[in-house]
Protein backbone atom coordinates (compact mmCIF):
# COMPACT_ATOMS: atom_id res chain seq x y z
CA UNK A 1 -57.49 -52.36 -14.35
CA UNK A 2 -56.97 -55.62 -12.07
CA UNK A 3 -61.06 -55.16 -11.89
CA UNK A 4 -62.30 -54.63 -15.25
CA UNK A 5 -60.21 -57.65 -16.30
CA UNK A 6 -61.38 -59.92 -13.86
CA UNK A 7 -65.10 -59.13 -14.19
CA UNK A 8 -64.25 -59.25 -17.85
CA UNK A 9 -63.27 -62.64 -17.17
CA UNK A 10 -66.02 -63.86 -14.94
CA UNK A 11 -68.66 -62.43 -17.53
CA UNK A 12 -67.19 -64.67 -19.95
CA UNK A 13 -67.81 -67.71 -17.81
CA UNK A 14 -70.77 -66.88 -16.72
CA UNK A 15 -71.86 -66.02 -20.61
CA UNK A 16 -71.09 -69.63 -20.77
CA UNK A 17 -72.55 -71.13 -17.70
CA UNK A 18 -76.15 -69.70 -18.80
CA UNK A 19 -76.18 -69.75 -22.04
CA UNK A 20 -73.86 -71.86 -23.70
CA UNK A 21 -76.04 -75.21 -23.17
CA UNK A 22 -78.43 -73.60 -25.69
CA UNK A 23 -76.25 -75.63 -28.60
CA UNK A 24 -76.35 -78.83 -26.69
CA UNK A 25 -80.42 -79.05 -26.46
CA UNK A 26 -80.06 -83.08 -26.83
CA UNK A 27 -78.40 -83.22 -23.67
CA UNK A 28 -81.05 -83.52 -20.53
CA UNK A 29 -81.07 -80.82 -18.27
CA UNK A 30 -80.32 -82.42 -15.04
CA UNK A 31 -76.90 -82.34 -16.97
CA UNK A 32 -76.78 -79.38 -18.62
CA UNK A 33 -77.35 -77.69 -15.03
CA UNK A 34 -74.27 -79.76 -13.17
CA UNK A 35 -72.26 -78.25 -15.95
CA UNK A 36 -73.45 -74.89 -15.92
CA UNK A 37 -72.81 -75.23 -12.16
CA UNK A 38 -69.58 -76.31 -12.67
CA UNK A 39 -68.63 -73.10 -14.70
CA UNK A 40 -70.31 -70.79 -12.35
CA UNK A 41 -67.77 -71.91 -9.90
CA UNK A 42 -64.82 -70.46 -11.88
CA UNK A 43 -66.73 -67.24 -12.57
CA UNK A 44 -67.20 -66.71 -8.47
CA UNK A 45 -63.63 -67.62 -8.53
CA UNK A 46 -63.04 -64.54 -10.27
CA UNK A 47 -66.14 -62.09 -9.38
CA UNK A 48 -65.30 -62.16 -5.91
CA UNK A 49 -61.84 -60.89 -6.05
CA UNK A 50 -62.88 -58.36 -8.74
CA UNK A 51 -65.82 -57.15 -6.34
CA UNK A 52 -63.61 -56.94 -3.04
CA UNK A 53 -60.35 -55.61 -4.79
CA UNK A 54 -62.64 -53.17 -6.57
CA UNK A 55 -64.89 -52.27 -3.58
CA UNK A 56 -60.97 -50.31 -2.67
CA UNK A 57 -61.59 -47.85 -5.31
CA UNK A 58 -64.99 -47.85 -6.53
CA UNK A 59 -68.18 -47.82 -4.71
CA UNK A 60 -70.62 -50.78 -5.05
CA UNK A 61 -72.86 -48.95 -7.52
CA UNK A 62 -69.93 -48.28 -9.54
CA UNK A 63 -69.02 -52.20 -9.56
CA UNK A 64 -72.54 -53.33 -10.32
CA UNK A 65 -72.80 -50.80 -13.54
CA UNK A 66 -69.45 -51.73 -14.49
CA UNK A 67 -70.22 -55.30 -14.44
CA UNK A 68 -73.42 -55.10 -16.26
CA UNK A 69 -71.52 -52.90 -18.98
CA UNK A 70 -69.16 -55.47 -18.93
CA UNK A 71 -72.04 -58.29 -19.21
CA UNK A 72 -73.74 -56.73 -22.64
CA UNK A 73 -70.32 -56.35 -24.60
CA UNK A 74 -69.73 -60.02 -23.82
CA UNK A 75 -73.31 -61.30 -24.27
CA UNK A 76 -72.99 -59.10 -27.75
CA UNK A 77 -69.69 -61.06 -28.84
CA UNK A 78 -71.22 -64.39 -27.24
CA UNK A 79 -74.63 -64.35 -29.37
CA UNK A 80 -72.65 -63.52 -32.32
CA UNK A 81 -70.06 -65.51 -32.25
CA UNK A 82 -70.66 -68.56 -30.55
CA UNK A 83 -74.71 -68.79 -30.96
CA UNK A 84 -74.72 -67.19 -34.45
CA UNK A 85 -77.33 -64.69 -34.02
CA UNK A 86 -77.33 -61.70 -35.20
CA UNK A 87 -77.37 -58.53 -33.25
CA UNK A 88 -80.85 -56.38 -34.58
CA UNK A 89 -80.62 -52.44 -34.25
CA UNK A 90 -83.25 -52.77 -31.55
CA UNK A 91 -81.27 -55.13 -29.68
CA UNK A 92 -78.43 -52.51 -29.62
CA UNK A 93 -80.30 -49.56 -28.83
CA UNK A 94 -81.27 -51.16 -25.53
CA UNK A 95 -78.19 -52.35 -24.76
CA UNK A 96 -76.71 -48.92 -25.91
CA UNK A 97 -79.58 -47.69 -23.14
CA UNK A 98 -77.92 -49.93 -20.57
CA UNK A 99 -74.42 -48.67 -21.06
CA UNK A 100 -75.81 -45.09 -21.06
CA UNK A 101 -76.23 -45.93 -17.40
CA UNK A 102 -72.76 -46.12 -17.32
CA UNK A 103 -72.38 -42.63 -17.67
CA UNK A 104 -75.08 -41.75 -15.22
CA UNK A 105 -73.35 -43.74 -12.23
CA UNK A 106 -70.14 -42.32 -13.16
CA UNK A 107 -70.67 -38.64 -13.39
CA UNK A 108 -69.32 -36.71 -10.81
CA UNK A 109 -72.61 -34.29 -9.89
């Protein structure tokens, strides 16, 4: 569980670091990329534990599907909520394609 939350977490900064500058378009970019930086750093702060802790009980491909999964229900919650955009069906069929992978990595064959 110490995983999922800390990827979790580091999605959420990272949602941030990439695309939260989108609402501050006045701002030059030179800027906007120091910040972004800036919040990267905390999300390495907390991907790197979650990737070596992890790495003890699930295998890399496991960690990389998780943290995509991980990456499209906070990007979902993200656009919504913070960039107001709605989420089209098409949108959420491919990201419902994406999490299928889930399922695929998972599986014991």
């Amino acid at each position: 569980m110490t995983t999922i939350l800390l990827l979790a977490a580091s999605n959420i900064f990272m949602t941030f670091a990439w695309y939260g500058h989108l609402k501050f378009k006045e701002y030059p970019l030179w800027v906007v990329i120091l910040v972004s930086w800036g919040i990267a750093f905390f999300e390495y702060c907390l991907m790197v534990p979650a990737n070596r802790w992890g790495s003890a009980q699930f295998s890399t491909s496991q960690l990389k599907i998780m943290q995509e999964a991980i990456t499209i229900v906070v990007f979902c919650g993200f656009s919504v909520w913070y960039l107001r955009e709605p989420l089209k069906w098409n949108y959420l069929v491919g990201f419902a394609l994406i999490l299928a992978a889930v399922f695929f990595v998972f599986k014991k064959w």
